[in-house]
PDB file of N, CA and C in Angstrom:
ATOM      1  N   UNK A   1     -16.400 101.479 174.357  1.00  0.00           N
ATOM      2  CA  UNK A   1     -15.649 101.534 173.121  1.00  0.00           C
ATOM      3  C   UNK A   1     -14.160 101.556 173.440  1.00  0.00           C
ATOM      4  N   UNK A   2     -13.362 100.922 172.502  1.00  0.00           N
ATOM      5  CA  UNK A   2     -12.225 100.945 172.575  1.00  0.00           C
ATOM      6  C   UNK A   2     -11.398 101.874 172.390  1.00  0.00           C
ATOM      7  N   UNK A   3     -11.996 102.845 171.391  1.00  0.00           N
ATOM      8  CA  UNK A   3     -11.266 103.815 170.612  1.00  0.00           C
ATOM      9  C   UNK A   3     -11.178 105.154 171.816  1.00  0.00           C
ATOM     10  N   UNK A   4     -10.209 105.742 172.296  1.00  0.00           N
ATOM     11  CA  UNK A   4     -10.362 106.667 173.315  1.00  0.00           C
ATOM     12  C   UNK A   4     -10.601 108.126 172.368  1.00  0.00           C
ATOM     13  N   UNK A   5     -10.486 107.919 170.652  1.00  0.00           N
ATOM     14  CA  UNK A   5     -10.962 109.555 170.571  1.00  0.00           C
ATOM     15  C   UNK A   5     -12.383 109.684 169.548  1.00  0.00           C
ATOM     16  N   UNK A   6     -13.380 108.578 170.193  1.00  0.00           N
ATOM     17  CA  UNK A   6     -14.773 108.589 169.569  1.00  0.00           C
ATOM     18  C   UNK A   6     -15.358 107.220 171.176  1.00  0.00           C
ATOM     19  N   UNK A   7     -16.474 108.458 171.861  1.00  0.00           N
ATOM     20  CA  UNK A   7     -17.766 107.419 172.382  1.00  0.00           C
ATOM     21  C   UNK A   7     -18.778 107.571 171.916  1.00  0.00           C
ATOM     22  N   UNK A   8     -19.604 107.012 172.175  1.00  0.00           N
ATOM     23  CA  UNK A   8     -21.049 107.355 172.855  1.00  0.00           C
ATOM     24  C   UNK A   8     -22.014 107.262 173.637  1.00  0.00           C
ATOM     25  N   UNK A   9     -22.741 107.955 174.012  1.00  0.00           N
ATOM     26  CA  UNK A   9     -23.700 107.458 175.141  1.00  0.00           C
ATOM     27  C   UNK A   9     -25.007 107.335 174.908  1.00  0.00           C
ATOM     28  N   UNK A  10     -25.613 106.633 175.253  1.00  0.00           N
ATOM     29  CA  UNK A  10     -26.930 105.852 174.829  1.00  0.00           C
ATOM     30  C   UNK A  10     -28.272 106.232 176.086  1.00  0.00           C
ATOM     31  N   UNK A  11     -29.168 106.618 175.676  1.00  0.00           N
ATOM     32  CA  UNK A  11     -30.473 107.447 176.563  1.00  0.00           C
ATOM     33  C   UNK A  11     -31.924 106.792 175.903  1.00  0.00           C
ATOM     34  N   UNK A  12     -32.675 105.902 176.300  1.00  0.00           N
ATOM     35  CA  UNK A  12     -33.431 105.805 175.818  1.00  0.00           C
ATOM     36  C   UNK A  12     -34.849 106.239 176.808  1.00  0.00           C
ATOM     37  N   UNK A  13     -35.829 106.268 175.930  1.00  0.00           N
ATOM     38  CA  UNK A  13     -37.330 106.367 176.465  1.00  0.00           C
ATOM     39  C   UNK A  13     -37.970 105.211 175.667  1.00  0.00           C
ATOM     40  N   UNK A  14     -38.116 103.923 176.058  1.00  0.00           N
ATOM     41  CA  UNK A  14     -38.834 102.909 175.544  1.00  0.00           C
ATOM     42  C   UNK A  14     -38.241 102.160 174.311  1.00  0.00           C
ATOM     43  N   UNK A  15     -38.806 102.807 173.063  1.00  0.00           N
ATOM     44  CA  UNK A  15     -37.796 102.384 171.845  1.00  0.00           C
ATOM     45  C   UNK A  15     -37.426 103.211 171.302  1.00  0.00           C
ATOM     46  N   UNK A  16     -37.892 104.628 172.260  1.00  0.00           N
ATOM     47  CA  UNK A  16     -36.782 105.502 171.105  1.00  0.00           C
ATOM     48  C   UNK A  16     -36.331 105.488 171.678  1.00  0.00           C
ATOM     49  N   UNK A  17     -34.776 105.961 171.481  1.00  0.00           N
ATOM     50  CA  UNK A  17     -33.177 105.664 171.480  1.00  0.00           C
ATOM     51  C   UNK A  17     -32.282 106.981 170.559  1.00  0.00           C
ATOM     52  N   UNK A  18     -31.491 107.893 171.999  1.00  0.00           N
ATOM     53  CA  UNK A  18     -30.586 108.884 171.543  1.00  0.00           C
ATOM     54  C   UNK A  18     -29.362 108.400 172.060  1.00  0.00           C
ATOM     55  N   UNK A  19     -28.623 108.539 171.118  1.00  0.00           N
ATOM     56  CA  UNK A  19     -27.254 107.888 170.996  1.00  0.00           C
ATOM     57  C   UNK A  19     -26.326 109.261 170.983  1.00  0.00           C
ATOM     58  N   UNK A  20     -25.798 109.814 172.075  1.00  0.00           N
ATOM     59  CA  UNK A  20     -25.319 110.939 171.921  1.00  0.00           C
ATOM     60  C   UNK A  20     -23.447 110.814 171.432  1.00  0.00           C
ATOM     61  N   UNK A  21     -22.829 111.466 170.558  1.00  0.00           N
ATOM     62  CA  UNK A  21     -21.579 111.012 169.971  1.00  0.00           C
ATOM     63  C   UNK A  21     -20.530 112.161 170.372  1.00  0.00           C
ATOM     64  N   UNK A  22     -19.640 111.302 170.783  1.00  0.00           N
ATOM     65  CA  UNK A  22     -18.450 112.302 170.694  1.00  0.00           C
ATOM     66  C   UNK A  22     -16.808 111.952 170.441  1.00  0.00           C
ATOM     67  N   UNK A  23     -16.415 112.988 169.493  1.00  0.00           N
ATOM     68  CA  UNK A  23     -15.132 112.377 169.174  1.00  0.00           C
ATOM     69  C   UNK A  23     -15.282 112.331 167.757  1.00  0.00           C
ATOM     70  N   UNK A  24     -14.133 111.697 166.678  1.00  0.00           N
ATOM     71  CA  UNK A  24     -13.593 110.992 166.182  1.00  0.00           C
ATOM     72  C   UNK A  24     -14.404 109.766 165.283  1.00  0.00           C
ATOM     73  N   UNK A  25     -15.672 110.030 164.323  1.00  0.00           N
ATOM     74  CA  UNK A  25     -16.074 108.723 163.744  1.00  0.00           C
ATOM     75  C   UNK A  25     -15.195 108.225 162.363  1.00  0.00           C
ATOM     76  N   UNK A  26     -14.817 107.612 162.257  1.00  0.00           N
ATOM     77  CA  UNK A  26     -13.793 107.012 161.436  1.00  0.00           C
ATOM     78  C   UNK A  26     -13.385 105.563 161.371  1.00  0.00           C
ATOM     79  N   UNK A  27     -12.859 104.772 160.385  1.00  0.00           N
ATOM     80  CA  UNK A  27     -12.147 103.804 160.172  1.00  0.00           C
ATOM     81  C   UNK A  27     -11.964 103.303 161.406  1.00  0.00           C
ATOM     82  N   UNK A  28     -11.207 104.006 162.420  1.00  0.00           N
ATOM     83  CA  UNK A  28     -10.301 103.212 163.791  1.00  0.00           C
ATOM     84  C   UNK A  28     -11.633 102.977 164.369  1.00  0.00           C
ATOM     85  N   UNK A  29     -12.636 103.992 164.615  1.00  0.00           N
ATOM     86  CA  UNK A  29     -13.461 104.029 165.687  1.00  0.00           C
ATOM     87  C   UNK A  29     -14.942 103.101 165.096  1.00  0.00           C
ATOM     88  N   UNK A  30     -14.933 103.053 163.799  1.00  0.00           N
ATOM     89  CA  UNK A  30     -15.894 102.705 163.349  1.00  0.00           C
ATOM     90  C   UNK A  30     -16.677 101.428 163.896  1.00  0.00           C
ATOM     91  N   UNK A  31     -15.986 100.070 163.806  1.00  0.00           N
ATOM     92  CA  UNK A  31     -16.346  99.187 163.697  1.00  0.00           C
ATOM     93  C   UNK A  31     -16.827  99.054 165.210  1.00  0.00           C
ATOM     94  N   UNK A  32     -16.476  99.393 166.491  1.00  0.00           N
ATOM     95  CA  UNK A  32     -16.678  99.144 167.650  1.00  0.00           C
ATOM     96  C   UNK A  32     -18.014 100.119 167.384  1.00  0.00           C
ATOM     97  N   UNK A  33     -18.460 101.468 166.547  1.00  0.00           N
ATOM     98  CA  UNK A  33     -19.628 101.753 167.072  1.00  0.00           C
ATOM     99  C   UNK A  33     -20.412 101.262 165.888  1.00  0.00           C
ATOM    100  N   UNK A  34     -20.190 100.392 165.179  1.00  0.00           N
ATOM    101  CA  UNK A  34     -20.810  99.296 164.086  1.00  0.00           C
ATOM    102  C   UNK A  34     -21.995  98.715 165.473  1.00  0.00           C
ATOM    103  N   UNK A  35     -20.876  97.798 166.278  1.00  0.00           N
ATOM    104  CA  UNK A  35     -21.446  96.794 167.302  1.00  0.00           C
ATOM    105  C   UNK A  35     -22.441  97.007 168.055  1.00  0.00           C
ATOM    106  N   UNK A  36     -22.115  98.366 168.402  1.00  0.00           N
ATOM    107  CA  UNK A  36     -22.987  99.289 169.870  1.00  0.00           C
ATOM    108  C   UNK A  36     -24.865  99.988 168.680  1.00  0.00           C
ATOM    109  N   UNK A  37     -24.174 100.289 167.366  1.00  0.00           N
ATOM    110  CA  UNK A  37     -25.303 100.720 166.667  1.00  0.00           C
ATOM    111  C   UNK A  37     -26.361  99.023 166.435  1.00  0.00           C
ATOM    112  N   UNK A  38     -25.858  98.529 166.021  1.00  0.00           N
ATOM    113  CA  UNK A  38     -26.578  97.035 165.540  1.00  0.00           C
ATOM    114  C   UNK A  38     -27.392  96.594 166.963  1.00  0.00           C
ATOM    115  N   UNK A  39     -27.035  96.318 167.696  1.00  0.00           N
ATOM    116  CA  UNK A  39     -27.653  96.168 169.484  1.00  0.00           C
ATOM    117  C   UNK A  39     -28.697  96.963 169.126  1.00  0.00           C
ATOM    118  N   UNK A  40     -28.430  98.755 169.191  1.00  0.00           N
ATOM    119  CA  UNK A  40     -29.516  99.563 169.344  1.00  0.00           C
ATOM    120  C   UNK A  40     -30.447  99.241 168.297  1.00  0.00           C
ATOM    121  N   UNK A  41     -30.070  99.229 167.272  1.00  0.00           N
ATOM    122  CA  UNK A  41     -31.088  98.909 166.026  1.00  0.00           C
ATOM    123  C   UNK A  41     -32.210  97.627 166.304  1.00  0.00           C
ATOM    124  N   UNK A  42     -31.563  96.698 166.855  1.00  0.00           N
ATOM    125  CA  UNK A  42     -32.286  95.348 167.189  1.00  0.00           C
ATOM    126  C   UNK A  42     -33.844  95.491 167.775  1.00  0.00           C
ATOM    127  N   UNK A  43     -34.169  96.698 168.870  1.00  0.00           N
ATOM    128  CA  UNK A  43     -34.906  96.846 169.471  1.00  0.00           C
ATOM    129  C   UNK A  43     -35.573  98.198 169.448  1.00  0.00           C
ATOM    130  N   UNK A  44     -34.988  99.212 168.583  1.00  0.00           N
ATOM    131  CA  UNK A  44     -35.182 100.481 168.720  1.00  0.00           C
ATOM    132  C   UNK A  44     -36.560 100.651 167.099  1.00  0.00           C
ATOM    133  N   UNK A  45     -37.130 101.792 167.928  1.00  0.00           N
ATOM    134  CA  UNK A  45     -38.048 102.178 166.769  1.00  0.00           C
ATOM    135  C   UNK A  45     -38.185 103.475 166.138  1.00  0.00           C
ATOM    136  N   UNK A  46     -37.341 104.581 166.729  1.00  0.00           N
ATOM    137  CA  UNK A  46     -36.645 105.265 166.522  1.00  0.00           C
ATOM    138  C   UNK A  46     -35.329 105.400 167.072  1.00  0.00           C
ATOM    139  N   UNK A  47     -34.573 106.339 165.650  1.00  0.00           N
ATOM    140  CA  UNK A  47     -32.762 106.875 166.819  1.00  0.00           C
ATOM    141  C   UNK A  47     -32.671 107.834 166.589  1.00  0.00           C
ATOM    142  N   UNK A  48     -32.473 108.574 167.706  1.00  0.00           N
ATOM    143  CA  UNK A  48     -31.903 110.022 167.367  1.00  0.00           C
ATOM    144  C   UNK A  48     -30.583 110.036 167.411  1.00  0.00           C
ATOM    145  N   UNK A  49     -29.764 110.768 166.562  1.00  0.00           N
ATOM    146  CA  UNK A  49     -27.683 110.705 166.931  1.00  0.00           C
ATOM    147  C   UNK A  49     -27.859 112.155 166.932  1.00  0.00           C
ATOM    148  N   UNK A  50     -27.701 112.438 168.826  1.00  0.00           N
ATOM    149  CA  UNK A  50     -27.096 113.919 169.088  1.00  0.00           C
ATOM    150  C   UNK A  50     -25.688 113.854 168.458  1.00  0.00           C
ATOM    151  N   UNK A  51     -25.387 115.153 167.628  1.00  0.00           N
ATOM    152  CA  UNK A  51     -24.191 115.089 166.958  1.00  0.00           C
ATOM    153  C   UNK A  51     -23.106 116.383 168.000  1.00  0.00           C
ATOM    154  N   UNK A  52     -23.761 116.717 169.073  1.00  0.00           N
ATOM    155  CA  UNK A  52     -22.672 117.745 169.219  1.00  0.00           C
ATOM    156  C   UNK A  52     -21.661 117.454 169.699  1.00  0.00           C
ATOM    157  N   UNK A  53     -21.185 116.553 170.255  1.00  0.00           N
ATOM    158  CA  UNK A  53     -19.348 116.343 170.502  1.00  0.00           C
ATOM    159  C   UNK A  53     -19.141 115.438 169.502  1.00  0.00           C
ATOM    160  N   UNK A  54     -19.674 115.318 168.289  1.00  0.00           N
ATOM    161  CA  UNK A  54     -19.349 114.707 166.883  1.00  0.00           C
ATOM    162  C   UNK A  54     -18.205 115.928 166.493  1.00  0.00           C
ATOM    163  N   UNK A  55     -16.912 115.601 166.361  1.00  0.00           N
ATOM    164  CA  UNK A  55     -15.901 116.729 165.839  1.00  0.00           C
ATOM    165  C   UNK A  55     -15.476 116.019 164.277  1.00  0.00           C
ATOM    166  N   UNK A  56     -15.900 114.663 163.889  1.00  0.00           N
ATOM    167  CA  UNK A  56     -15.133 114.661 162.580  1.00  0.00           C
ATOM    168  C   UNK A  56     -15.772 113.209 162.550  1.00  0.00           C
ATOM    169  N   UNK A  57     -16.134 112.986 161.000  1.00  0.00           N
ATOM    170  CA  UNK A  57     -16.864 111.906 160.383  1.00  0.00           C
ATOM    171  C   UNK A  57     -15.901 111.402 159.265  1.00  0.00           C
ATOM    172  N   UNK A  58     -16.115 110.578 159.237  1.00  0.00           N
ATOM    173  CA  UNK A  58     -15.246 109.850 157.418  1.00  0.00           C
ATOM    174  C   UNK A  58     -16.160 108.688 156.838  1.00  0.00           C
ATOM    175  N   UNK A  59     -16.087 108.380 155.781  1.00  0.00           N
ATOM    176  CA  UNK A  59     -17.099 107.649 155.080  1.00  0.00           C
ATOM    177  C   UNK A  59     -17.263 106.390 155.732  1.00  0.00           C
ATOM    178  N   UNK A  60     -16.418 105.780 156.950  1.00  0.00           N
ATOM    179  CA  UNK A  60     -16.828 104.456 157.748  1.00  0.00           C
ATOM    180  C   UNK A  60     -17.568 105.090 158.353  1.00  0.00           C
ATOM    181  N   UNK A  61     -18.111 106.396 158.913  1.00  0.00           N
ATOM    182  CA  UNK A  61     -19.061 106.973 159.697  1.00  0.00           C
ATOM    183  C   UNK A  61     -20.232 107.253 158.805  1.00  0.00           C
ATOM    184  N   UNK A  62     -19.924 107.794 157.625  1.00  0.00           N
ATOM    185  CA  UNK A  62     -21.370 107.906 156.915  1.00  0.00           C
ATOM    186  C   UNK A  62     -22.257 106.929 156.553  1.00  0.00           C
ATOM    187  N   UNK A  63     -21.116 105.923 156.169  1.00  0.00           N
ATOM    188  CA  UNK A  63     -21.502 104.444 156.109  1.00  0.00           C
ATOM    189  C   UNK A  63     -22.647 103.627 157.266  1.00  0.00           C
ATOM    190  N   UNK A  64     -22.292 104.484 158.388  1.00  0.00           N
ATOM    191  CA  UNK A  64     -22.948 103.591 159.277  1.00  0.00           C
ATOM    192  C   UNK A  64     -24.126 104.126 159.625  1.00  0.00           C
ATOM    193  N   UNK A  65     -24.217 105.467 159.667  1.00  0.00           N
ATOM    194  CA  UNK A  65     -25.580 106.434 159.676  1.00  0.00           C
ATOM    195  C   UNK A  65     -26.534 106.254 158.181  1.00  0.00           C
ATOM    196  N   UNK A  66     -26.078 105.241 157.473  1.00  0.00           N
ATOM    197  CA  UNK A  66     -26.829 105.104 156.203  1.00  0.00           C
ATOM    198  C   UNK A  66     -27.310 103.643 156.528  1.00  0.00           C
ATOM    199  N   UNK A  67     -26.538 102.895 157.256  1.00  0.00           N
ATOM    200  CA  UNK A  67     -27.166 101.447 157.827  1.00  0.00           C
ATOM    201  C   UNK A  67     -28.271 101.712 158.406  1.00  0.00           C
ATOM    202  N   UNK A  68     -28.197 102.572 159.547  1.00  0.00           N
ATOM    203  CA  UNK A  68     -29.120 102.875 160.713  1.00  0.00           C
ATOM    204  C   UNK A  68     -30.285 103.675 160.077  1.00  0.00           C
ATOM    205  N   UNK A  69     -29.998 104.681 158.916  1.00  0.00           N
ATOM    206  CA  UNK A  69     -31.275 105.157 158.662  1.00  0.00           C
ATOM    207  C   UNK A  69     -32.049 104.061 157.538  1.00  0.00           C
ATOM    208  N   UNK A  70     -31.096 103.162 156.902  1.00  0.00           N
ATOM    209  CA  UNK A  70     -31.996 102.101 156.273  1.00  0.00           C
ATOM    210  C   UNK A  70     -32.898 101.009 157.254  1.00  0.00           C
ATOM    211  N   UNK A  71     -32.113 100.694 158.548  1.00  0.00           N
ATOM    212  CA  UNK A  71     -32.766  99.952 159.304  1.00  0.00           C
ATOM    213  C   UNK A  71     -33.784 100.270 160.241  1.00  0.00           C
ATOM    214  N   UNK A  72     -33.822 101.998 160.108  1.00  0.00           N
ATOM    215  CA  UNK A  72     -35.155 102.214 160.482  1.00  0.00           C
ATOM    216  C   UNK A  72     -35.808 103.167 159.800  1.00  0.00           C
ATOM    217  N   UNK A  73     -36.098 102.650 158.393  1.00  0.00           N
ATOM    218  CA  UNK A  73     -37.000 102.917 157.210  1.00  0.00           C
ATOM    219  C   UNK A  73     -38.445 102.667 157.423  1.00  0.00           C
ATOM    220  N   UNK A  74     -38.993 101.912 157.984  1.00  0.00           N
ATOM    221  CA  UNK A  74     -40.305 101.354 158.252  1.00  0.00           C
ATOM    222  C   UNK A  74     -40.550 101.628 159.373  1.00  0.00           C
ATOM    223  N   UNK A  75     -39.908 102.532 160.414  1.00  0.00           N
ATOM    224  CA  UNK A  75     -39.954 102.731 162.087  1.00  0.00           C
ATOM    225  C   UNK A  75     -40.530 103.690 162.009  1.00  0.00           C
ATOM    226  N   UNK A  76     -39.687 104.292 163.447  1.00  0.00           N
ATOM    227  CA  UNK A  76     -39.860 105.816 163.576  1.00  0.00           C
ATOM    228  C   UNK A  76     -38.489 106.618 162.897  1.00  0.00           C
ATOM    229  N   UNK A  77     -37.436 105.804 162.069  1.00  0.00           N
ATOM    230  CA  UNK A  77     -36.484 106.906 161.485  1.00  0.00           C
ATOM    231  C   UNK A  77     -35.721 107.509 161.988  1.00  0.00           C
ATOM    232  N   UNK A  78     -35.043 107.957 161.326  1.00  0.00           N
ATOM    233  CA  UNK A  78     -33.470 108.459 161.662  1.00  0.00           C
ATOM    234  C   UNK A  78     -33.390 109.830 161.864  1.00  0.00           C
ATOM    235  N   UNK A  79     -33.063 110.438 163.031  1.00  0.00           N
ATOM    236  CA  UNK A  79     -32.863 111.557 162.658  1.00  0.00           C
ATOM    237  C   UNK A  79     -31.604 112.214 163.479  1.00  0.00           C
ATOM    238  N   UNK A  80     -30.774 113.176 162.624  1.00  0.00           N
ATOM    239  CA  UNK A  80     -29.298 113.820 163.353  1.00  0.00           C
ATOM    240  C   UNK A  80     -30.069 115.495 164.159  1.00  0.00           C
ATOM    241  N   UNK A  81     -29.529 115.185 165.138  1.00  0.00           N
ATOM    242  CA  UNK A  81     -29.295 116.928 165.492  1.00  0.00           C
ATOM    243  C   UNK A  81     -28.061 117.628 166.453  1.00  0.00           C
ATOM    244  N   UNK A  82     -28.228 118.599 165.994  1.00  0.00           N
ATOM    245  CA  UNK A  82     -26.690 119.642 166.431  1.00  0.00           C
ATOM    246  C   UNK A  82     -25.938 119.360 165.746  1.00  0.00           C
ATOM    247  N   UNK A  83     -25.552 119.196 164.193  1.00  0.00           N
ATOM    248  CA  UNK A  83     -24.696 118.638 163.982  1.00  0.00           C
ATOM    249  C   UNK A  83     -23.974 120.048 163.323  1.00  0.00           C
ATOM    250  N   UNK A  84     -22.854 120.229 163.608  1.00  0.00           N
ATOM    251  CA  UNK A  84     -21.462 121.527 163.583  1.00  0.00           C
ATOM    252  C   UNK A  84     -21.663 121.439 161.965  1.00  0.00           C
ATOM    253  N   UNK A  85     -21.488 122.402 161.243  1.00  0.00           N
ATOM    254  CA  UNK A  85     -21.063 123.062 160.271  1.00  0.00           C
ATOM    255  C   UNK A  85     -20.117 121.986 159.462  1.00  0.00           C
ATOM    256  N   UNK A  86     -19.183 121.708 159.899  1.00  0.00           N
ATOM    257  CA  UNK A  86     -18.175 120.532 158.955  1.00  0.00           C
ATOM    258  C   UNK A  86     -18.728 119.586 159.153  1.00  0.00           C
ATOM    259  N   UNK A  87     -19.443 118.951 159.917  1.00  0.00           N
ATOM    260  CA  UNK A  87     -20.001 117.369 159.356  1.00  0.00           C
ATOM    261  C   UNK A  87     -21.410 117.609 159.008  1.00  0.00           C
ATOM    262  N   UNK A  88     -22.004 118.689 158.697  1.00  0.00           N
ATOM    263  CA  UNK A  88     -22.855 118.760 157.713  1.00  0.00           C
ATOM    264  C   UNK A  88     -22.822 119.229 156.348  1.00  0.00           C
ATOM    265  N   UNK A  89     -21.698 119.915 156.354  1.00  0.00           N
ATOM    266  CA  UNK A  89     -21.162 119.798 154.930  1.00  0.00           C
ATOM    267  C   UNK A  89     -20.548 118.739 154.175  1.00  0.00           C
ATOM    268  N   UNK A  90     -19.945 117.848 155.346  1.00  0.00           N
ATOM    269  CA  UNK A  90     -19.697 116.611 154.653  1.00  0.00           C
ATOM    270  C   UNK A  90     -21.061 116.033 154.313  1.00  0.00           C
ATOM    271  N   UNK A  91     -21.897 115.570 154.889  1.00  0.00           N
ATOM    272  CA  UNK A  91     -23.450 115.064 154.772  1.00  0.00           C
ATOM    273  C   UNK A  91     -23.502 115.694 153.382  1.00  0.00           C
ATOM    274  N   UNK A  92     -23.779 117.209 153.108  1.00  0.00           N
ATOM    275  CA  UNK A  92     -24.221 117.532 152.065  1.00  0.00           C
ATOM    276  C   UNK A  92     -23.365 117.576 150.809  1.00  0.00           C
ATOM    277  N   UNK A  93     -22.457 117.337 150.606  1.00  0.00           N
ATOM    278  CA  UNK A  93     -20.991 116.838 149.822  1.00  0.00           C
ATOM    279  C   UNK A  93     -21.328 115.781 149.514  1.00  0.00           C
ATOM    280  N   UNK A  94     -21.729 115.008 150.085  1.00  0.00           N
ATOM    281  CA  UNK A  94     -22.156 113.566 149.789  1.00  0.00           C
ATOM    282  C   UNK A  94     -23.585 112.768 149.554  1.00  0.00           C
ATOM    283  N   UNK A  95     -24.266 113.630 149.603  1.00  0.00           N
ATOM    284  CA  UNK A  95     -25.671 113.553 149.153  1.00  0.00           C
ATOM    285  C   UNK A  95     -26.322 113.226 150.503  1.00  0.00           C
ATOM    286  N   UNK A  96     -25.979 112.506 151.483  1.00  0.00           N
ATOM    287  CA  UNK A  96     -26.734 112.096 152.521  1.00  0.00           C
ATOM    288  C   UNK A  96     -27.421 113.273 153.292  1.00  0.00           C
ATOM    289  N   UNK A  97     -27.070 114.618 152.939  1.00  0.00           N
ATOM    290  CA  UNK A  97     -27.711 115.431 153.720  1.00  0.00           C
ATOM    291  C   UNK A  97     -29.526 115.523 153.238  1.00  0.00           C
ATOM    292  N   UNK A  98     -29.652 115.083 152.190  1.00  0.00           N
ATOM    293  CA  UNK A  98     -31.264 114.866 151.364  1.00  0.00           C
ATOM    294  C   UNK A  98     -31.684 113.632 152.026  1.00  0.00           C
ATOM    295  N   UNK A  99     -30.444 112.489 152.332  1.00  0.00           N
ATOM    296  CA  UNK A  99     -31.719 111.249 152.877  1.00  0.00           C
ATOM    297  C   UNK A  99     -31.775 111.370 154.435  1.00  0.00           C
ATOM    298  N   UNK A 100     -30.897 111.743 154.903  1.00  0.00           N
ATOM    299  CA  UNK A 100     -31.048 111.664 156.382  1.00  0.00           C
ATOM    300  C   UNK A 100     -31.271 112.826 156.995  1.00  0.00           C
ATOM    301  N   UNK A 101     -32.387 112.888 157.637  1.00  0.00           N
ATOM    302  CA  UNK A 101     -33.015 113.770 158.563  1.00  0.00           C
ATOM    303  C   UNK A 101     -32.188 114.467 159.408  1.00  0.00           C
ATOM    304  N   UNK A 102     -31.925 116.074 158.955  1.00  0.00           N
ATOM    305  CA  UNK A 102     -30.939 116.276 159.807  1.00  0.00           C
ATOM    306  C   UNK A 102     -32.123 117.718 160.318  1.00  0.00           C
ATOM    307  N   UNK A 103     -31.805 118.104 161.862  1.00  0.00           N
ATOM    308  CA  UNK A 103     -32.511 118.841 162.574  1.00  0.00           C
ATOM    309  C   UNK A 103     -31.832 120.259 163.064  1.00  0.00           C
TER     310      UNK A 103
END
């Protein structure tokens, strides 16, 4: 990724797929982990997004965890864990904390 204050790192076992995040999801950072999510989606049958070095989300980030849990609706599904206190209140501020599986 380009963005130096949002990565992630990617761990799989077959087709499931943990995408561990850290940093910064937002506008700047978004679209580069648009690219890296769409790849994973292509082949994955579940995703897990470890959220703990997730420090801050904005709606280009919710946006994209609503792609990924639509694109694996018929899989094995979406699911968040560790996710800190402020970006699960954002989740639940915004209704997504009811559709997306948070752990």
């Amino acid at each position: 990724m380009n963005n130096p204050n949002f990565h992630s790192e990617k761990h799989s076992e077959g087709t499931a797929v943990t995408l561990a995040l850290f940093g910064n999801l937002n506008s700047a950072s978004a679209p580069d982990f648009e690219a890296d999510l769409k790849k994973v989606l292509a082949t994955a049958d579940s995703l897990t997004l470890d959220c703990t070095g997730l420090v801050y989300i904005s709606s280009a980030g919710l946006r994209l965890f609503l792609l990924a849990d639509q694109a694996l609706e018929n899989k094995g599904g979406l699911r968040l864990i560790h996710v800190s206190s402020e970006v699960k209140e954002v989740l639940d501020m915004t209704g997504l904390g009811t559709i997306i599986r948070v752990e």
